[in-house]
C-alpha atoms as a PDB file:
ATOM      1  CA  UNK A   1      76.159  38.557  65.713  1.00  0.00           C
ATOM      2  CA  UNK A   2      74.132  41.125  64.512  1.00  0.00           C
ATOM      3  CA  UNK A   3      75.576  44.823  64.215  1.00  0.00           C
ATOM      4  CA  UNK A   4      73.058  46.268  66.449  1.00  0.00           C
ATOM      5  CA  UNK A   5      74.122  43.403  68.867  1.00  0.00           C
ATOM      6  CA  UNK A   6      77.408  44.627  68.188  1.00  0.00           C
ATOM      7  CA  UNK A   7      76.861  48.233  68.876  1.00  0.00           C
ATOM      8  CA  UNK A   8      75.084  47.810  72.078  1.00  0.00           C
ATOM      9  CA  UNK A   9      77.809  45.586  73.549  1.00  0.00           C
ATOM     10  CA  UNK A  10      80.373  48.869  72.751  1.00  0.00           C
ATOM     11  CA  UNK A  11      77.670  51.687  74.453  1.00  0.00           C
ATOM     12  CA  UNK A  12      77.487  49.223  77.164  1.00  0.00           C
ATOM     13  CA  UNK A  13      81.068  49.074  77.513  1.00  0.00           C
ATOM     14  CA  UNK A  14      81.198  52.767  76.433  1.00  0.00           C
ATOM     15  CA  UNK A  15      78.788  54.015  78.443  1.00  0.00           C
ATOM     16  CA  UNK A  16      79.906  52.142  81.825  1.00  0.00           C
ATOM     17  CA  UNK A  17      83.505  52.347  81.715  1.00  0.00           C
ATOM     18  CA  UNK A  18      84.752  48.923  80.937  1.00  0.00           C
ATOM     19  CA  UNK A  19      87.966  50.221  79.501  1.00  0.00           C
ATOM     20  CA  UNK A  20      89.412  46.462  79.642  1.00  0.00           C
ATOM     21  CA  UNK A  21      86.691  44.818  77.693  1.00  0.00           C
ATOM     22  CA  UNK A  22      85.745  44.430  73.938  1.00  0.00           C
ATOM     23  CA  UNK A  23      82.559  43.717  72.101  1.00  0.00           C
ATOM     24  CA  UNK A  24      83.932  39.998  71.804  1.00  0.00           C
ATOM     25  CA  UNK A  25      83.853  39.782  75.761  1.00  0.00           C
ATOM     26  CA  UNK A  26      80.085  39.920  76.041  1.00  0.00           C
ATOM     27  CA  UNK A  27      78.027  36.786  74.644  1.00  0.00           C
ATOM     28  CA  UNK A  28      74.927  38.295  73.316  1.00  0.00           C
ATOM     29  CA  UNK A  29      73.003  35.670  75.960  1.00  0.00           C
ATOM     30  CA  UNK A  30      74.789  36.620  79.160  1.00  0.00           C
ATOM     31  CA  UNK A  31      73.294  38.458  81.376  1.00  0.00           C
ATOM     32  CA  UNK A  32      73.743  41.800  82.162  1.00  0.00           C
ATOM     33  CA  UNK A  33      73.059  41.499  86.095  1.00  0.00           C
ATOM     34  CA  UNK A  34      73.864  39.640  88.686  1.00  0.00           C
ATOM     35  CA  UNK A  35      75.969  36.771  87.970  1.00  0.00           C
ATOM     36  CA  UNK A  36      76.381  37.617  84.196  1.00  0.00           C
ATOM     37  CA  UNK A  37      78.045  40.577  83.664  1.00  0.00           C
ATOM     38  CA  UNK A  38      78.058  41.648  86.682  1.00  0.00           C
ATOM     39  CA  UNK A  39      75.799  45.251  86.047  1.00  0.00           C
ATOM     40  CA  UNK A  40      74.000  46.801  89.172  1.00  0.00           C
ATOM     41  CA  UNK A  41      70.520  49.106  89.424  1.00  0.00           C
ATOM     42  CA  UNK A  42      73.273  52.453  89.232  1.00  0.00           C
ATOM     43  CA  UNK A  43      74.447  50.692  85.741  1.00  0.00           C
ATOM     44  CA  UNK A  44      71.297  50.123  84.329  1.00  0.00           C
ATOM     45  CA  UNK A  45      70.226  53.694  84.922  1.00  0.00           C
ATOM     46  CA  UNK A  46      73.271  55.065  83.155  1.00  0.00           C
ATOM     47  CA  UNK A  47      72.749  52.419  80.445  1.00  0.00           C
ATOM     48  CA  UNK A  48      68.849  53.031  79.851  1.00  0.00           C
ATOM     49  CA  UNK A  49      69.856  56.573  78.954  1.00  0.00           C
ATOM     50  CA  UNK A  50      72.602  55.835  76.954  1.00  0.00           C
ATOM     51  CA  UNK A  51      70.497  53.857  75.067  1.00  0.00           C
ATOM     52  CA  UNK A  52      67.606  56.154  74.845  1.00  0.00           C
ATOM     53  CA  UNK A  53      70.068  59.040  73.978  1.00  0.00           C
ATOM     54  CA  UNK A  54      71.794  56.609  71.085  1.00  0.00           C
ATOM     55  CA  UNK A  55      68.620  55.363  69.394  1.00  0.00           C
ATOM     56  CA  UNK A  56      66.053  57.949  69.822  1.00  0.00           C
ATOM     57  CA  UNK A  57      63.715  55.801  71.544  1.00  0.00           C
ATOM     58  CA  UNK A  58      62.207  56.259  75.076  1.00  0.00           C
ATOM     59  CA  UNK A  59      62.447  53.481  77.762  1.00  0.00           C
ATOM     60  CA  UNK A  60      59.527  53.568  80.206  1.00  0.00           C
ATOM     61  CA  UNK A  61      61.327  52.017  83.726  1.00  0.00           C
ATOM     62  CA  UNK A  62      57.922  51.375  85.525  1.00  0.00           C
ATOM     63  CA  UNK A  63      57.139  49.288  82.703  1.00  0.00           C
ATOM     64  CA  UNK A  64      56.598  45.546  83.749  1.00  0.00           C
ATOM     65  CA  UNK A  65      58.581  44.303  80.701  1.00  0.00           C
ATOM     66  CA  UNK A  66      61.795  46.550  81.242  1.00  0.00           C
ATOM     67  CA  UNK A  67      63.312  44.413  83.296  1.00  0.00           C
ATOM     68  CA  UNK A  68      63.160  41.423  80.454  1.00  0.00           C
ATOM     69  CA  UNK A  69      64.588  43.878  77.710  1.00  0.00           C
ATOM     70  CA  UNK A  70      67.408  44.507  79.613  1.00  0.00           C
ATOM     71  CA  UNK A  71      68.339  40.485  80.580  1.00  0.00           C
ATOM     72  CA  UNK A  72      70.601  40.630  77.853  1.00  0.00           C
ATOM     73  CA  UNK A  73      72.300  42.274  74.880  1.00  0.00           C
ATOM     74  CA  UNK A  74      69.714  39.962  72.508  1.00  0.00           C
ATOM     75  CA  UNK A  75      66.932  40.660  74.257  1.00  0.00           C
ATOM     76  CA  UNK A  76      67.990  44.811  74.820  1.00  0.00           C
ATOM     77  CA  UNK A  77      68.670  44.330  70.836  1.00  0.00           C
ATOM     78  CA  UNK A  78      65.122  43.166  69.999  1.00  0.00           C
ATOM     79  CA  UNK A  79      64.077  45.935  72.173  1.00  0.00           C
ATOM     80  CA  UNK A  80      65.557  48.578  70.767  1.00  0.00           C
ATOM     81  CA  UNK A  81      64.570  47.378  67.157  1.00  0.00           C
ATOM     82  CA  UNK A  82      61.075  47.292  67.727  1.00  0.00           C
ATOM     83  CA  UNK A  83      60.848  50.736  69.035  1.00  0.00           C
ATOM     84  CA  UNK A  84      62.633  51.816  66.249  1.00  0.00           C
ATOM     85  CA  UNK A  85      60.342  49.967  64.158  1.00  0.00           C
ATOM     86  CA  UNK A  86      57.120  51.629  65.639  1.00  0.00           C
END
């Protein structure tokens, strides 16, 4: 697992309140909605700027693609690394 993998999996946690999980909890290929982890539109608000306000980068929701970053931490991970890269 990589550490950015690592660190996302703690904002998420972090940033949503899971008090009784750990980075360990979330496999970097679940999902983060529906029958995955279980996250909802509210979440993914509160997480897109958690992540925006953690990395610097800016997440455009109307984007057609958004909804693919944010499948899961691997995917939000490869996300977040290419806008850094840019």
């Amino acid at each position: 697992m990589s550490d950015l993998q690592t660190e996302i999996k703690n904002l998420i946690i972090e940033a949503l309140g899971l008090e009784d999980m750990v980075a360990e909890d979330i496999a970097a290929d679940l999902a983060l909605f529906g029958d995955g982890l279980g996250l909802d539109s509210v979440d993914a608000l509160e997480l897109g700027l958690a992540i925006q306000k953690r990395f610097g980068i800016k997440i455009d929701a109307e984007a057609k693609d958004t909804r693919q970053h944010f499948a899961n931490v691997a995917s939000l991970a490869a996300f977040v690394a290419a806008k850094q890269a840019a």
